[in-house]
C-alpha atoms as a PDB file:
ATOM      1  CA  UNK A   1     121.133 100.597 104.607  1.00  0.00           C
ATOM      2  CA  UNK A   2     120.251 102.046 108.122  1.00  0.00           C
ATOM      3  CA  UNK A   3     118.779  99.586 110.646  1.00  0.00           C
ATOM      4  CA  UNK A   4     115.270 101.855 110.754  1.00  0.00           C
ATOM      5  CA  UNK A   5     115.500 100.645 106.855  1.00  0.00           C
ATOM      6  CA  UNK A   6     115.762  96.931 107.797  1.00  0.00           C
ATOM      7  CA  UNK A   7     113.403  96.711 110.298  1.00  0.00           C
ATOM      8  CA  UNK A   8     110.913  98.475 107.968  1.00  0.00           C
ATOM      9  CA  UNK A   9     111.439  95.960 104.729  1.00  0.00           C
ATOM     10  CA  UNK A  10     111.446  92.945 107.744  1.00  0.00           C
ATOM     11  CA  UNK A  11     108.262  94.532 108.859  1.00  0.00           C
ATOM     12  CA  UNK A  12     106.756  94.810 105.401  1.00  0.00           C
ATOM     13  CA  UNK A  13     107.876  91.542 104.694  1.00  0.00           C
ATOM     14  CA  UNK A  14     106.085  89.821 107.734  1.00  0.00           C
ATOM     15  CA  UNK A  15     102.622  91.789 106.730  1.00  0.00           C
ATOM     16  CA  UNK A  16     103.306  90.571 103.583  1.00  0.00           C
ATOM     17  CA  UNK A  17     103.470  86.839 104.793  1.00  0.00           C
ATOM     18  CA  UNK A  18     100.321  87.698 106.813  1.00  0.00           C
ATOM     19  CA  UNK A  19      98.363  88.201 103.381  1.00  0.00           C
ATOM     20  CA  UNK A  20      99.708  85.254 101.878  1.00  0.00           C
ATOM     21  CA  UNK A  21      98.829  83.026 104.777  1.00  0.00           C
ATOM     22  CA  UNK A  22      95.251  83.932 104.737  1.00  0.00           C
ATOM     23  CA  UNK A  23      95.130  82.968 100.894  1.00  0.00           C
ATOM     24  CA  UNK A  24      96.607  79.451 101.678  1.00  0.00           C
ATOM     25  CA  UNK A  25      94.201  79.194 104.407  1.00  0.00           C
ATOM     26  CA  UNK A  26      91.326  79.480 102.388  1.00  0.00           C
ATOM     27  CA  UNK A  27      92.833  77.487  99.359  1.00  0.00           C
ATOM     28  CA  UNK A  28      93.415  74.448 102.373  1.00  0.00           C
ATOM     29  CA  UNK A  29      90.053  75.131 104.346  1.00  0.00           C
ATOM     30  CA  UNK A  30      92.618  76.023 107.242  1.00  0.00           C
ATOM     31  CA  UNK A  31      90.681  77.754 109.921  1.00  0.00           C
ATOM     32  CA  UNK A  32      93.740  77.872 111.949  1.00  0.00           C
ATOM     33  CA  UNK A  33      95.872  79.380 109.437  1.00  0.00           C
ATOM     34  CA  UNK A  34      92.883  82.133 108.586  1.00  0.00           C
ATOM     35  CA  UNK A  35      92.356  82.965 112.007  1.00  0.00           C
ATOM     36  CA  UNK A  36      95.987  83.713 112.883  1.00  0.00           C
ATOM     37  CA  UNK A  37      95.829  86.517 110.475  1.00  0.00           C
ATOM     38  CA  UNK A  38      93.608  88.444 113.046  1.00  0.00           C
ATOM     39  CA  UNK A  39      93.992  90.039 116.267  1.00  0.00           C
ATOM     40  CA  UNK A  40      91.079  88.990 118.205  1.00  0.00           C
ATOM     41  CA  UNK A  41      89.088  92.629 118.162  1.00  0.00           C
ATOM     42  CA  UNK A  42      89.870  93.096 114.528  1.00  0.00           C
ATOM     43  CA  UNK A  43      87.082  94.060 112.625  1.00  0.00           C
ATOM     44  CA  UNK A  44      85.898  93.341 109.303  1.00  0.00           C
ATOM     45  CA  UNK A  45      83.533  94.853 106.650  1.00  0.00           C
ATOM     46  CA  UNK A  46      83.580  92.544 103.266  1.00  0.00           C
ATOM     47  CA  UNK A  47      80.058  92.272 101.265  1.00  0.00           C
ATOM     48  CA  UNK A  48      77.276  92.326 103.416  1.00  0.00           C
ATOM     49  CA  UNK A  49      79.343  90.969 106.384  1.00  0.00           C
ATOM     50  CA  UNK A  50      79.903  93.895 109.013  1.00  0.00           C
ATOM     51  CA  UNK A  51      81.455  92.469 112.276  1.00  0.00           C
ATOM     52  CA  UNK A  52      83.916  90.720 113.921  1.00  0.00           C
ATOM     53  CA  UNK A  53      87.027  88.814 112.150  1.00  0.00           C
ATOM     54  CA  UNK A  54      86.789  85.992 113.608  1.00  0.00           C
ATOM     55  CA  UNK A  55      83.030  85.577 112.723  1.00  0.00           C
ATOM     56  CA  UNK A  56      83.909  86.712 109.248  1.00  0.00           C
ATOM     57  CA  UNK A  57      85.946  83.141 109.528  1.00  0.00           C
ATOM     58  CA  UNK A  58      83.535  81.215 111.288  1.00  0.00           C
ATOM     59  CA  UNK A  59      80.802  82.097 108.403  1.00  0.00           C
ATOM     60  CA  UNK A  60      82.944  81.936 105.821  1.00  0.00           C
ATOM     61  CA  UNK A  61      84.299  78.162 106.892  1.00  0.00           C
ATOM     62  CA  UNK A  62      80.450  77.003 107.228  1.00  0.00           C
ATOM     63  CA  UNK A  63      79.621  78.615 103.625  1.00  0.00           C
ATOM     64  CA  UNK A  64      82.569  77.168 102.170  1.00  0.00           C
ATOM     65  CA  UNK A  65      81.933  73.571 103.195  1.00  0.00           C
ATOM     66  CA  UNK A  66      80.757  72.671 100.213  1.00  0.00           C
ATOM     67  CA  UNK A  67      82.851  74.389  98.012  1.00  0.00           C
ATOM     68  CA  UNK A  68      85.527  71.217  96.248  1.00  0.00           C
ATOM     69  CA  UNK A  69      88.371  74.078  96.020  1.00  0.00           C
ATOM     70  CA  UNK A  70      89.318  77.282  96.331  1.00  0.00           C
ATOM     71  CA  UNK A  71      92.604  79.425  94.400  1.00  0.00           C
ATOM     72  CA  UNK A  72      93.285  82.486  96.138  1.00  0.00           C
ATOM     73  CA  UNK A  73      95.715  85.023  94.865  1.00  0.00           C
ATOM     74  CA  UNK A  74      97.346  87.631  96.775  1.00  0.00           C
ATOM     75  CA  UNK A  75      99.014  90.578  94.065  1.00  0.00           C
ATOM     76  CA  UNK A  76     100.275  93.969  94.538  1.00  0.00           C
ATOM     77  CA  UNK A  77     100.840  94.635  98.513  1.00  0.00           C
ATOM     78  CA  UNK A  78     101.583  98.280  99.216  1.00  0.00           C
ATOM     79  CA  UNK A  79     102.417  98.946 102.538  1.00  0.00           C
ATOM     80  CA  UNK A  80     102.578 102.382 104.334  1.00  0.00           C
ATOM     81  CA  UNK A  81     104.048 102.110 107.711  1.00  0.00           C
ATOM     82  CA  UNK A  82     103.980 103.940 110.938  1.00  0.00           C
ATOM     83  CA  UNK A  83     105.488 102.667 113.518  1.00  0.00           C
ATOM     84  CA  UNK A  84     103.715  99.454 114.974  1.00  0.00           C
ATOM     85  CA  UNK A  85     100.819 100.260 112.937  1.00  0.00           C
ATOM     86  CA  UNK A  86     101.027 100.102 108.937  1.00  0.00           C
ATOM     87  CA  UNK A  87      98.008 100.233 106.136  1.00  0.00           C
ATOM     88  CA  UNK A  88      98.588  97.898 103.698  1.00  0.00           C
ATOM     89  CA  UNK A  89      96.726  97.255 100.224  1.00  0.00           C
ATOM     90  CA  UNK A  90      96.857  94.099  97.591  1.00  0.00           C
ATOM     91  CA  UNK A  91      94.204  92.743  95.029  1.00  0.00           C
ATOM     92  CA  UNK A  92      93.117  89.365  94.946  1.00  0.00           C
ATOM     93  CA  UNK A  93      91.963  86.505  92.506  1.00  0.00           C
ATOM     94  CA  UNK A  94      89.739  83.927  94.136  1.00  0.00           C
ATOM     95  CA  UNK A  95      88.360  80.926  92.329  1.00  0.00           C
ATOM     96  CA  UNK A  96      85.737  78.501  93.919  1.00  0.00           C
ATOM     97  CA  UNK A  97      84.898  75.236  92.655  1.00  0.00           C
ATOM     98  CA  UNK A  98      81.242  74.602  93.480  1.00  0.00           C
ATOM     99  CA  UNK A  99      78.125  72.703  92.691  1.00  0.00           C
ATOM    100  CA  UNK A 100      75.805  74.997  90.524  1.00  0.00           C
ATOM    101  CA  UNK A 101      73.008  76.170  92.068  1.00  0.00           C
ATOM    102  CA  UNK A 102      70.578  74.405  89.284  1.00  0.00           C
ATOM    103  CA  UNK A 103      71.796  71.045  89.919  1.00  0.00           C
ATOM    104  CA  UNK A 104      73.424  71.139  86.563  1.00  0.00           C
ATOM    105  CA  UNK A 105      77.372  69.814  87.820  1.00  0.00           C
ATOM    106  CA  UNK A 106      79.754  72.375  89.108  1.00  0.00           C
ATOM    107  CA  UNK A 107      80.753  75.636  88.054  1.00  0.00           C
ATOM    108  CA  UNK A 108      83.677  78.198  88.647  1.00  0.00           C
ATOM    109  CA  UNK A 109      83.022  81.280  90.413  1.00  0.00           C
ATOM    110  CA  UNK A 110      85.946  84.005  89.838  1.00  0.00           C
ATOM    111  CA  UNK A 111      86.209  87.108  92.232  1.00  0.00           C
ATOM    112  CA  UNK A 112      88.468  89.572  92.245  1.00  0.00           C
ATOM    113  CA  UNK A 113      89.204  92.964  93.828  1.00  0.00           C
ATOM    114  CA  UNK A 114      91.066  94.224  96.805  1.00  0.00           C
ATOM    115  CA  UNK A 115      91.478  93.958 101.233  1.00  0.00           C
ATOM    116  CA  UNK A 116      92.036  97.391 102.744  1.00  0.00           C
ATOM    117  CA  UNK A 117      93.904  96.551 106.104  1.00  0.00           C
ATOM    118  CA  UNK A 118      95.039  98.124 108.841  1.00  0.00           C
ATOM    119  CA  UNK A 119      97.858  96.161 110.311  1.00  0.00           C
ATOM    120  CA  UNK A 120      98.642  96.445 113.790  1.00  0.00           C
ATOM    121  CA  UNK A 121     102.234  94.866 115.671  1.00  0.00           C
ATOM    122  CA  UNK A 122     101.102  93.708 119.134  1.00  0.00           C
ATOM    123  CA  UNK A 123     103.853  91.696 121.177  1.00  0.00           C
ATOM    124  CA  UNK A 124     105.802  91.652 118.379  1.00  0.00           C
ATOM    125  CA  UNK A 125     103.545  89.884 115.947  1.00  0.00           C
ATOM    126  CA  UNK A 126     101.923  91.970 113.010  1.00  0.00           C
ATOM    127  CA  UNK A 127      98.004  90.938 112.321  1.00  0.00           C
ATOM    128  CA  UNK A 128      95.290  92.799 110.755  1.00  0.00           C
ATOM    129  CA  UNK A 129      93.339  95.084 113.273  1.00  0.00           C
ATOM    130  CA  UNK A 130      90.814  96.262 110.554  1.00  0.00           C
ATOM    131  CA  UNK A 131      90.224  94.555 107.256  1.00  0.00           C
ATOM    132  CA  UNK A 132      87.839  96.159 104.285  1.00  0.00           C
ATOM    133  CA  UNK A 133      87.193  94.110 101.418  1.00  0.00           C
ATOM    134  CA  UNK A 134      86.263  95.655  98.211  1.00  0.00           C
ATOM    135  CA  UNK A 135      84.699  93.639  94.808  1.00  0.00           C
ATOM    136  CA  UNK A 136      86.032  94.954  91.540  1.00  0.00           C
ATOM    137  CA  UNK A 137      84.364  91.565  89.158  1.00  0.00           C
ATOM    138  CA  UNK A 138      82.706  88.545  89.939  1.00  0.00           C
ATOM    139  CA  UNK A 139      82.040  86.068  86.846  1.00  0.00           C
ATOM    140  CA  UNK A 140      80.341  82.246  86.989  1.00  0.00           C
ATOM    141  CA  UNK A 141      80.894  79.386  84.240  1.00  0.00           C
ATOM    142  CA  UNK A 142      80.822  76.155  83.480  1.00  0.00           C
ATOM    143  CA  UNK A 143      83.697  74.155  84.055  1.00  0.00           C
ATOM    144  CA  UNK A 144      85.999  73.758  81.325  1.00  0.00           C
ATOM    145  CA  UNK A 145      88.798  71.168  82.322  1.00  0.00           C
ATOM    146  CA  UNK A 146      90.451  68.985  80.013  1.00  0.00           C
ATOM    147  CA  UNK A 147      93.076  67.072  82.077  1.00  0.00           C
ATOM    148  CA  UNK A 148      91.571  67.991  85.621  1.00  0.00           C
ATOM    149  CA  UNK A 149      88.279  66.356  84.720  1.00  0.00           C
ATOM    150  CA  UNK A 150      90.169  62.739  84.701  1.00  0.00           C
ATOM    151  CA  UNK A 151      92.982  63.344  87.190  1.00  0.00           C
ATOM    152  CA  UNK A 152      94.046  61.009  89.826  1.00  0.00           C
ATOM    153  CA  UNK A 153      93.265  62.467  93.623  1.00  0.00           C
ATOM    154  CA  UNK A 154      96.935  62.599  94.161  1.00  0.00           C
ATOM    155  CA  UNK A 155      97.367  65.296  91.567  1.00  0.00           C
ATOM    156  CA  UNK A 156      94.789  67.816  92.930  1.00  0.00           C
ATOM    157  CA  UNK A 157      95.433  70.146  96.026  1.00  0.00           C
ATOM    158  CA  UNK A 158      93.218  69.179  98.429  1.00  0.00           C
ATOM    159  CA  UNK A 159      91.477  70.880 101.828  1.00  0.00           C
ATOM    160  CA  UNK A 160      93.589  70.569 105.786  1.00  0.00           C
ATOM    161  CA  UNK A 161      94.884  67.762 106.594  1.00  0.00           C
ATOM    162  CA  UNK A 162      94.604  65.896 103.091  1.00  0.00           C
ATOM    163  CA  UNK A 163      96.992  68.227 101.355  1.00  0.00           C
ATOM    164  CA  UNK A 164     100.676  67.212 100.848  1.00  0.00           C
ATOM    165  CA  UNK A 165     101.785  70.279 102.155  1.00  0.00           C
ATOM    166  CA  UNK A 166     101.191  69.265 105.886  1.00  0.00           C
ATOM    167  CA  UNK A 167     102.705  65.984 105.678  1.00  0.00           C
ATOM    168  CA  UNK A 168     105.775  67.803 104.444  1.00  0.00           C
ATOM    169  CA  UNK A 169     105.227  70.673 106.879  1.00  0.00           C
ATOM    170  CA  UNK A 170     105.198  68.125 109.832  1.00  0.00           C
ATOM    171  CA  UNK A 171     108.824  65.968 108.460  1.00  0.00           C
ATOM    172  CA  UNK A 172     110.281  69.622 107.976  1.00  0.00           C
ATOM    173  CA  UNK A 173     109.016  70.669 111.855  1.00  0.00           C
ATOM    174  CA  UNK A 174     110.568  67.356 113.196  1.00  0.00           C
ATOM    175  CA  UNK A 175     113.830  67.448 111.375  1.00  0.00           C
ATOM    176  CA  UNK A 176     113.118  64.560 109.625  1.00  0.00           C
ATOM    177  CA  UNK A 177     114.248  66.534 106.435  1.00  0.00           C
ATOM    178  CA  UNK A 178     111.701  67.106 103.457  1.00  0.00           C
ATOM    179  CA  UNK A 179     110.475  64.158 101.092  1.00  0.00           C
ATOM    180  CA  UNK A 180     108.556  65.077  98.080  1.00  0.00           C
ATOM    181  CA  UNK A 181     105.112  64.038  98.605  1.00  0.00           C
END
């Protein structure tokens, strides 16, 4: 393999990592972690929203206050490059635990299609310049857990800082070593 070859997968592979960030983000309510994924011009068209990235995040954090949890699924990344700039494609699955809208109890909202991104490296770090989200099916139900209805606290992900992952994020950043949570 030629080092233009291993600087392209490493490339790829950091875009890739980009994509998967901004689905934890949104599964932890991390506003840090979604915001990193932008350069700060980038520019975003998703739904009705036409603007800046970062107040794609800002109204997407307020709207999603409410929401008990979030899944977000990032499938399928194709990425051309060119040089410092790449395009890169993937689908994704969201799910959103909300209250329904008639009062009723909650309800799952499933979403699913595809960001369009144009990825651009600047000082070495590769963030999305330009980001087009596209809807391919959107379906809402009724709940239907059996064991998640009557879990403990402790078993269910949760939003920034509750999760485990940060605790075990913060003893791995120290050194301290990594204990299950």
């Amino acid at each position: 393999m030629t080092a233009k070859e291993i600087e392209t997968l490493l490339d790829k592979q950091a875009i890739t990592e980009v994509l998967y960030r901004y689905a934890r983000g949104w599964d932890r309510f991390d506003e840090e972690a979604v915001r990193s994924c932008f350069h700060h011009d980038s520019v975003h068209a998703h739904g009705r929203f036409k603007g800046a990235s970062q107040d794609f995040v800002t109204r997407g954090m307020k709207a999603m206050e409410a929401v008990k949890s979030m899944s977000h699924l990032i499938t399928n990344p194709m990425i051309e490059m060119d040089g410092d700039r790449a395009i890169a494609e993937c689908s994704f699955l969201a799910h959103h635990r909300r209250d329904a809208a008639d009062g009723s109890g909650e309800e799952d909202m499933f979403l699913k299609g595809r960001y369009l991104d144009i990825f651009e490296k600047r000082g070495g770090e590769w963030k999305i310049a330009s980001r087009t989200g596209l809807h391919d099916f959107e379906r809402v139900v009724p709940p239907a857990d059996q064991i998640m209805a009557s879990a403990e606290p402790e078993h269910l992900g949760q939003k920034k800082p509750d999760d485990p992952l940060y605790a075990m994020l913060a003893s791995f950043r120290s050194g301290e070593g990594v204990a299950a949570p």
